[in-house]
Protein backbone atom coordinates (compact mmCIF):
# COMPACT_ATOMS: atom_id res chain seq x y z
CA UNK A 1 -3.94 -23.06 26.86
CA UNK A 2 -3.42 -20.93 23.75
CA UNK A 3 -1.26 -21.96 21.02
CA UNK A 4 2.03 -20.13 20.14
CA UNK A 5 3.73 -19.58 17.39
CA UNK A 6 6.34 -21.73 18.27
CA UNK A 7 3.75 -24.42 18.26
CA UNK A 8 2.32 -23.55 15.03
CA UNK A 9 6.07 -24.07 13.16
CA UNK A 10 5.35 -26.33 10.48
CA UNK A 11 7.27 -27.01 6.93
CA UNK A 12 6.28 -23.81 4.64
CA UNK A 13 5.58 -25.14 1.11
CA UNK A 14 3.29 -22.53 -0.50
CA UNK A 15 2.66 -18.52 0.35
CA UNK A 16 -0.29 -16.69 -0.87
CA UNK A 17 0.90 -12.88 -1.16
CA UNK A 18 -2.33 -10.50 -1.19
CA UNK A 19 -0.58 -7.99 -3.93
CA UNK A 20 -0.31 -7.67 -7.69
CA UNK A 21 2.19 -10.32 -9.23
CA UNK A 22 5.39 -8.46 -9.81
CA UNK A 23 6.29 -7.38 -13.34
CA UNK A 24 9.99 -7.70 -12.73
CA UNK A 25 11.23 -10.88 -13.34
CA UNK A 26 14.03 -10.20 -10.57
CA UNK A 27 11.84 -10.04 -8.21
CA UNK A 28 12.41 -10.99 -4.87
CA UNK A 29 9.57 -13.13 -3.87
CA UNK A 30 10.37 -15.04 -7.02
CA UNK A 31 13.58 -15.80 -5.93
CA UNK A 32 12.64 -16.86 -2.95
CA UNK A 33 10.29 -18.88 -4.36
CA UNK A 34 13.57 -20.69 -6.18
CA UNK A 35 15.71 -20.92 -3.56
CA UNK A 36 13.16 -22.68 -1.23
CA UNK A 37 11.10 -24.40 -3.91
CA UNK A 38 8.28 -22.89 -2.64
CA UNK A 39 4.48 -22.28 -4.52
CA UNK A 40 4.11 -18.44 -4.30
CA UNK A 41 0.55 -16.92 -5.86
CA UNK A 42 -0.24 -13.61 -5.88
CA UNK A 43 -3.84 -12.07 -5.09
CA UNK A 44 -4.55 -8.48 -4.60
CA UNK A 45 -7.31 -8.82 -1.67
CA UNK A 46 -8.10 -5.05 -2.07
CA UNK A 47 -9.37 -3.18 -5.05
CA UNK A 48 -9.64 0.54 -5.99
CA UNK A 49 -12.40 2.25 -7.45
CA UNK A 50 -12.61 6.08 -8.92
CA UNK A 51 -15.05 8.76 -6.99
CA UNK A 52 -17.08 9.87 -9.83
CA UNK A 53 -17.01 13.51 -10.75
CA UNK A 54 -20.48 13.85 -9.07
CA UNK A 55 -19.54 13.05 -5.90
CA UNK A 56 -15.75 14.84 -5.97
CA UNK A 57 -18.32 17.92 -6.68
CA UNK A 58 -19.41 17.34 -2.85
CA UNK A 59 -16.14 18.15 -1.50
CA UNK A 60 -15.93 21.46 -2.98
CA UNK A 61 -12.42 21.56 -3.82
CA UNK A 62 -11.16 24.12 -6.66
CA UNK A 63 -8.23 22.26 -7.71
CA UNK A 64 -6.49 25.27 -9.60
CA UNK A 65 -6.42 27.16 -6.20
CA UNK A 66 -3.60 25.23 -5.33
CA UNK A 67 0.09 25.32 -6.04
CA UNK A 68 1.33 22.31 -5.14
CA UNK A 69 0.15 18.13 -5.35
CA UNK A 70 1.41 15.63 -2.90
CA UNK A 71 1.66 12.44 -4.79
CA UNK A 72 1.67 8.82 -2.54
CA UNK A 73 0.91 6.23 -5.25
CA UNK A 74 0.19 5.74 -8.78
CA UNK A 75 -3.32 4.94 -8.34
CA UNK A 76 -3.29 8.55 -6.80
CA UNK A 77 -1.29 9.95 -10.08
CA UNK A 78 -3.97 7.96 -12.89
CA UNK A 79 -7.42 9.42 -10.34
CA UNK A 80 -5.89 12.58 -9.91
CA UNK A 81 -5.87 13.51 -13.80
CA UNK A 82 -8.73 11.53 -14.82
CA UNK A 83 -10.66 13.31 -12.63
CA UNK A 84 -8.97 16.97 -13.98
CA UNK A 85 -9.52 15.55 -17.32
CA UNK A 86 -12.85 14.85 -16.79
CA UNK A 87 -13.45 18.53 -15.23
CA UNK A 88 -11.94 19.79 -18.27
CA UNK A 89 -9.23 21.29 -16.16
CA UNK A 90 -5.37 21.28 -17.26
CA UNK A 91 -2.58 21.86 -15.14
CA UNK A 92 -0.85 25.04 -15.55
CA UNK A 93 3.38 24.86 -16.17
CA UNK A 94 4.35 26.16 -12.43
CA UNK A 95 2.36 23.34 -10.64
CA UNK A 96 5.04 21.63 -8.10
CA UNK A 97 4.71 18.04 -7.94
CA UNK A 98 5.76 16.07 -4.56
CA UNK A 99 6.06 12.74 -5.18
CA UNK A 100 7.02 9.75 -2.45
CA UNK A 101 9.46 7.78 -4.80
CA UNK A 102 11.42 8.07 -7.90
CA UNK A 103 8.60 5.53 -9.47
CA UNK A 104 6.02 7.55 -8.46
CA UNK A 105 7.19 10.97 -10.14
CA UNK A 106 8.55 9.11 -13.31
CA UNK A 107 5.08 7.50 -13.69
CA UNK A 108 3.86 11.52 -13.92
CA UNK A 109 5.05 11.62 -17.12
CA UNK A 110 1.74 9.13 -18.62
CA UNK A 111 0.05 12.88 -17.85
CA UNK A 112 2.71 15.72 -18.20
CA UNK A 113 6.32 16.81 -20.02
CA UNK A 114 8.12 16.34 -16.50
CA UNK A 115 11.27 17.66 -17.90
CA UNK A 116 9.67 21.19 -18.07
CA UNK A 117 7.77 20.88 -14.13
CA UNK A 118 9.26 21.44 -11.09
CA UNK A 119 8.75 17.37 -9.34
CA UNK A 120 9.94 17.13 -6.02
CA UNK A 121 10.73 13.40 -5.26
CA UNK A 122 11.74 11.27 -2.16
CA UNK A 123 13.88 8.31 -1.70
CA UNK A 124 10.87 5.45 -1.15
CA UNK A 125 9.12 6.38 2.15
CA UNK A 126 7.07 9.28 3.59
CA UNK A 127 8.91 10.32 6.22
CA UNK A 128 11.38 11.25 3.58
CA UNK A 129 8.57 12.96 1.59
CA UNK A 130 7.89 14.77 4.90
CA UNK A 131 11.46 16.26 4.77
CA UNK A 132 11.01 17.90 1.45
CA UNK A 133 7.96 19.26 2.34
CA UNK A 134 9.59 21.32 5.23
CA UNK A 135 11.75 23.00 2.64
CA UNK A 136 8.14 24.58 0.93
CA UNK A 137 6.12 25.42 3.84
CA UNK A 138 4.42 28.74 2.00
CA UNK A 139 2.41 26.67 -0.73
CA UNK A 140 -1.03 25.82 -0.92
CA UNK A 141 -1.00 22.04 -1.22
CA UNK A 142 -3.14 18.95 -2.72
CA UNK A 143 -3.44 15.48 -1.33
CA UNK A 144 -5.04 13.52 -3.37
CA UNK A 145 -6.13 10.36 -1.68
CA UNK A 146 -7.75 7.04 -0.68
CA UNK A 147 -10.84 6.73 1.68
CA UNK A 148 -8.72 4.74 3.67
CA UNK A 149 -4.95 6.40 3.88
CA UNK A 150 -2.42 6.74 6.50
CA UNK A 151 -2.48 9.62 9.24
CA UNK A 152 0.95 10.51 8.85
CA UNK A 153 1.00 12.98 5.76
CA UNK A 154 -2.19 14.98 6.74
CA UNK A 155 -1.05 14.89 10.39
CA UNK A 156 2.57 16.57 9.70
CA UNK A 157 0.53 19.10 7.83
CA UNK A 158 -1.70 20.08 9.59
CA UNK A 159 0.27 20.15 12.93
CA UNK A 160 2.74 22.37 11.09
CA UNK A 161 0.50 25.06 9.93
CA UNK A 162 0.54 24.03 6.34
CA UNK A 163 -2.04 24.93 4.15
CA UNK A 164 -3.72 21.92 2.53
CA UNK A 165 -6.91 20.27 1.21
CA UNK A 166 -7.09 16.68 1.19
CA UNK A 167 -9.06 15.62 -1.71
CA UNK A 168 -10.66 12.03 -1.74
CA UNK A 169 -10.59 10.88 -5.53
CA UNK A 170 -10.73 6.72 -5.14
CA UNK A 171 -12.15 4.61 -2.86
CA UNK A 172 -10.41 1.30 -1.53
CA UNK A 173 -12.41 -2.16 -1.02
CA UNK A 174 -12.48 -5.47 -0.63
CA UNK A 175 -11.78 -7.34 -4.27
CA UNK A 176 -14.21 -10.58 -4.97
CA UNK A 177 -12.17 -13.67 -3.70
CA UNK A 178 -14.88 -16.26 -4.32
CA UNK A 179 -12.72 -18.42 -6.34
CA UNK A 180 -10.21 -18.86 -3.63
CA UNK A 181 -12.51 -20.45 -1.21
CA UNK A 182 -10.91 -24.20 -1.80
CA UNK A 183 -7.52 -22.94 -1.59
CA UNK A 184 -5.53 -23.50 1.02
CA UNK A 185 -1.84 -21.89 1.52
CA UNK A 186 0.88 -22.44 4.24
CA UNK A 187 1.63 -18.52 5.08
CA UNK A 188 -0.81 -15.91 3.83
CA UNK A 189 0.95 -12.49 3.68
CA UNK A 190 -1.09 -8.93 4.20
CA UNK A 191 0.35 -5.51 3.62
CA UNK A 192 -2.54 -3.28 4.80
CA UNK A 193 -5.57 -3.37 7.22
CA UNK A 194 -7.70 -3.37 4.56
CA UNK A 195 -6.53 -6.69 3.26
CA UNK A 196 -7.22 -7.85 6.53
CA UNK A 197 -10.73 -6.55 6.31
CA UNK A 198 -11.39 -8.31 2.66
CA UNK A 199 -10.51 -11.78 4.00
CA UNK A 200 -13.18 -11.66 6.34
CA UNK A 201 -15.92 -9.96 3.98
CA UNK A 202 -14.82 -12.40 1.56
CA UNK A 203 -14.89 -15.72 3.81
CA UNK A 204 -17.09 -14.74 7.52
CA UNK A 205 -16.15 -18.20 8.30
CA UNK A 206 -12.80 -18.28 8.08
CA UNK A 207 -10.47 -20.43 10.16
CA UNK A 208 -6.81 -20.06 10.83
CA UNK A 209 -5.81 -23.39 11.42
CA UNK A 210 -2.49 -23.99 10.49
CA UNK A 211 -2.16 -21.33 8.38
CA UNK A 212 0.50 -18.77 9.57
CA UNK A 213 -0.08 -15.46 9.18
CA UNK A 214 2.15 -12.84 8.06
CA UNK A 215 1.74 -8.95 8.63
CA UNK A 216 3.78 -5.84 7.01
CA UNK A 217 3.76 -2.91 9.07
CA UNK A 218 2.50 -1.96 12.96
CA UNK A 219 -1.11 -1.02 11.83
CA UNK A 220 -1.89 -4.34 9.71
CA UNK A 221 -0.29 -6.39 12.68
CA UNK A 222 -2.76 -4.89 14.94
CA UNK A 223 -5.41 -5.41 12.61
CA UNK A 224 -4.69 -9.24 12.50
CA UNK A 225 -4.49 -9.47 16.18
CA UNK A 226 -7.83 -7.46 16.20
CA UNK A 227 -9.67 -9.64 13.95
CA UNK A 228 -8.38 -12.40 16.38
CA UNK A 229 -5.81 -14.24 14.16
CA UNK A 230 -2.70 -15.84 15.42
CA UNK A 231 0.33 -12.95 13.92
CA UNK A 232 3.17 -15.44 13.41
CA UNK A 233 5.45 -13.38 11.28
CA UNK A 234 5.42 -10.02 11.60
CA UNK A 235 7.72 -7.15 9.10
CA UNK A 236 9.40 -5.08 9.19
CA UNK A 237 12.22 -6.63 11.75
CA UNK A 238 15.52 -5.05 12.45
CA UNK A 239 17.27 -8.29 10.46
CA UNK A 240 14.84 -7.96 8.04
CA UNK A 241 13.51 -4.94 6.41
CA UNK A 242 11.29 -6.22 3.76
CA UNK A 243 8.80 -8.84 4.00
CA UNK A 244 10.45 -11.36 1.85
CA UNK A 245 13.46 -11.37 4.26
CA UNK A 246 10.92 -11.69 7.43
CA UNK A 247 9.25 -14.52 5.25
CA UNK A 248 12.80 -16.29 4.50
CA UNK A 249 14.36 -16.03 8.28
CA UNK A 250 10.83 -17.95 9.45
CA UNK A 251 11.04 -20.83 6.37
CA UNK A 252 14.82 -21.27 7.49
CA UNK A 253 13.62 -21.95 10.82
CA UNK A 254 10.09 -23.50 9.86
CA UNK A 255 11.80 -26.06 7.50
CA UNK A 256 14.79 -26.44 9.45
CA UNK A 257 17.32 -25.32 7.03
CA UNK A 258 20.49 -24.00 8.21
């Protein structure tokens, strides 16, 4: 009989979380890490790495031909103009900017006086980011992107009859985890398919155990399930939007705290 995740409760005591460590000092995975006097490391399991010049060549894409850029990240924001700098190409004043979050269009300002552009900026997510675009359907539009990037963006364009090119400038992969191979953690918590994908580059022989497994998002989830691990925590839930509160709803229960 398979296990469940009800079988697989056990006391959480330390939480790997495959990201960046987080610059603010407010942050809430530290606090959780207080309040529960838990061992939290971070680890990004994925890397990015620039498309050279050369190869951007092969897409064919004449950057200046465009009006607008659709901005998703800051990795996209640093590629983006190190690859215009590199083609010797400057932006001109009345280039609109569309940016996902407020972070993302203040971080334009490492590249360009954003007080004198015209930055277009959602609330956090893309759907919102979708919204604004619907308000400048006539311009000719950038996406500069991943290798591996979500459908949704491209999709709503080009089901709408926008006009866009989707430019790959950086390539995602699997970051060298060869020093974690005699680590072991209680929860291991994955924010993207490909993070997914690097555990099992890194370590082919990998076994769950009693390791829990956490998942942000529907398309990492499935990932996990495809790779055959056992999901037990899965974000976003309707109690808990982030993954720190899906994380602190199953230690509660895990280490039977009321």
């Amino acid at each position: 009989m398979s296990e469940t995740t009800t079988d697989r409760m056990r006391k959480v005591k330390s939480i790997l979380v495959t990201q960046e460590a987080p610059a603010d000092l407010n942050s809430p995975y530290l606090k959780l890490a207080e309040k529960f006097s838990l061992k939290i490391d971070f680890r990004p399991f994925i890397q990015v790495e620039p498309v050279p010049v050369k190869e951007f060549r092969k897409q064919k894409i004449d950057i200046l031909q465009h009006t607008a850029i659709i901005f998703t990240s800051r990795n996209a924001v640093d590629h983006f103009f190190t690859i215009c700098s590199e083609l010797k190409i400057e932006m001109p004043a009345d280039m609109k900017y569309f940016c996902v979050s407020e972070q993302t269009s203040n971080y334009l300002q490492k590249y360009i006086v954003i007080r004198k552009r015209k930055i277009f900026t959602g609330l956090k997510t893309a759907q919102e980011l979708l919204e604004l675009l619907k308000k400048h359907k006539n311009e000719k539009y950038l996406f500069p992107c991943s290798d591996i990037r979500k459908n949704d963006i491209p999709d709503f364009l080009r089901q709408n009859g926008y006009t866009f090119t989707e430019a790959i400038i950086y390539n995602t992969v699997a970051a060298d985890l060869s020093d974690l191979k005699e680590v072991f953690y209680d929860i291991i918590a994955f924010f993207s398919p490909s993070g997914i994908t690097s555990l099992f580059q890194n370590f082919p022989e990998f076994k769950q155990n009693n390791t829990r497994i956490a998942a942000f998002g529907p398309t990492t989830a499935q990932a996990a399930r495809d790779a055959g691990l056992i999901l037990d925590i899965e974000a976003p839930l309707p109690n808990a939007p982030s993954m720190t509160g899906a994380l602190e709803l199953y230690i509660k229960k895990a280490n039977g705290i009321r």
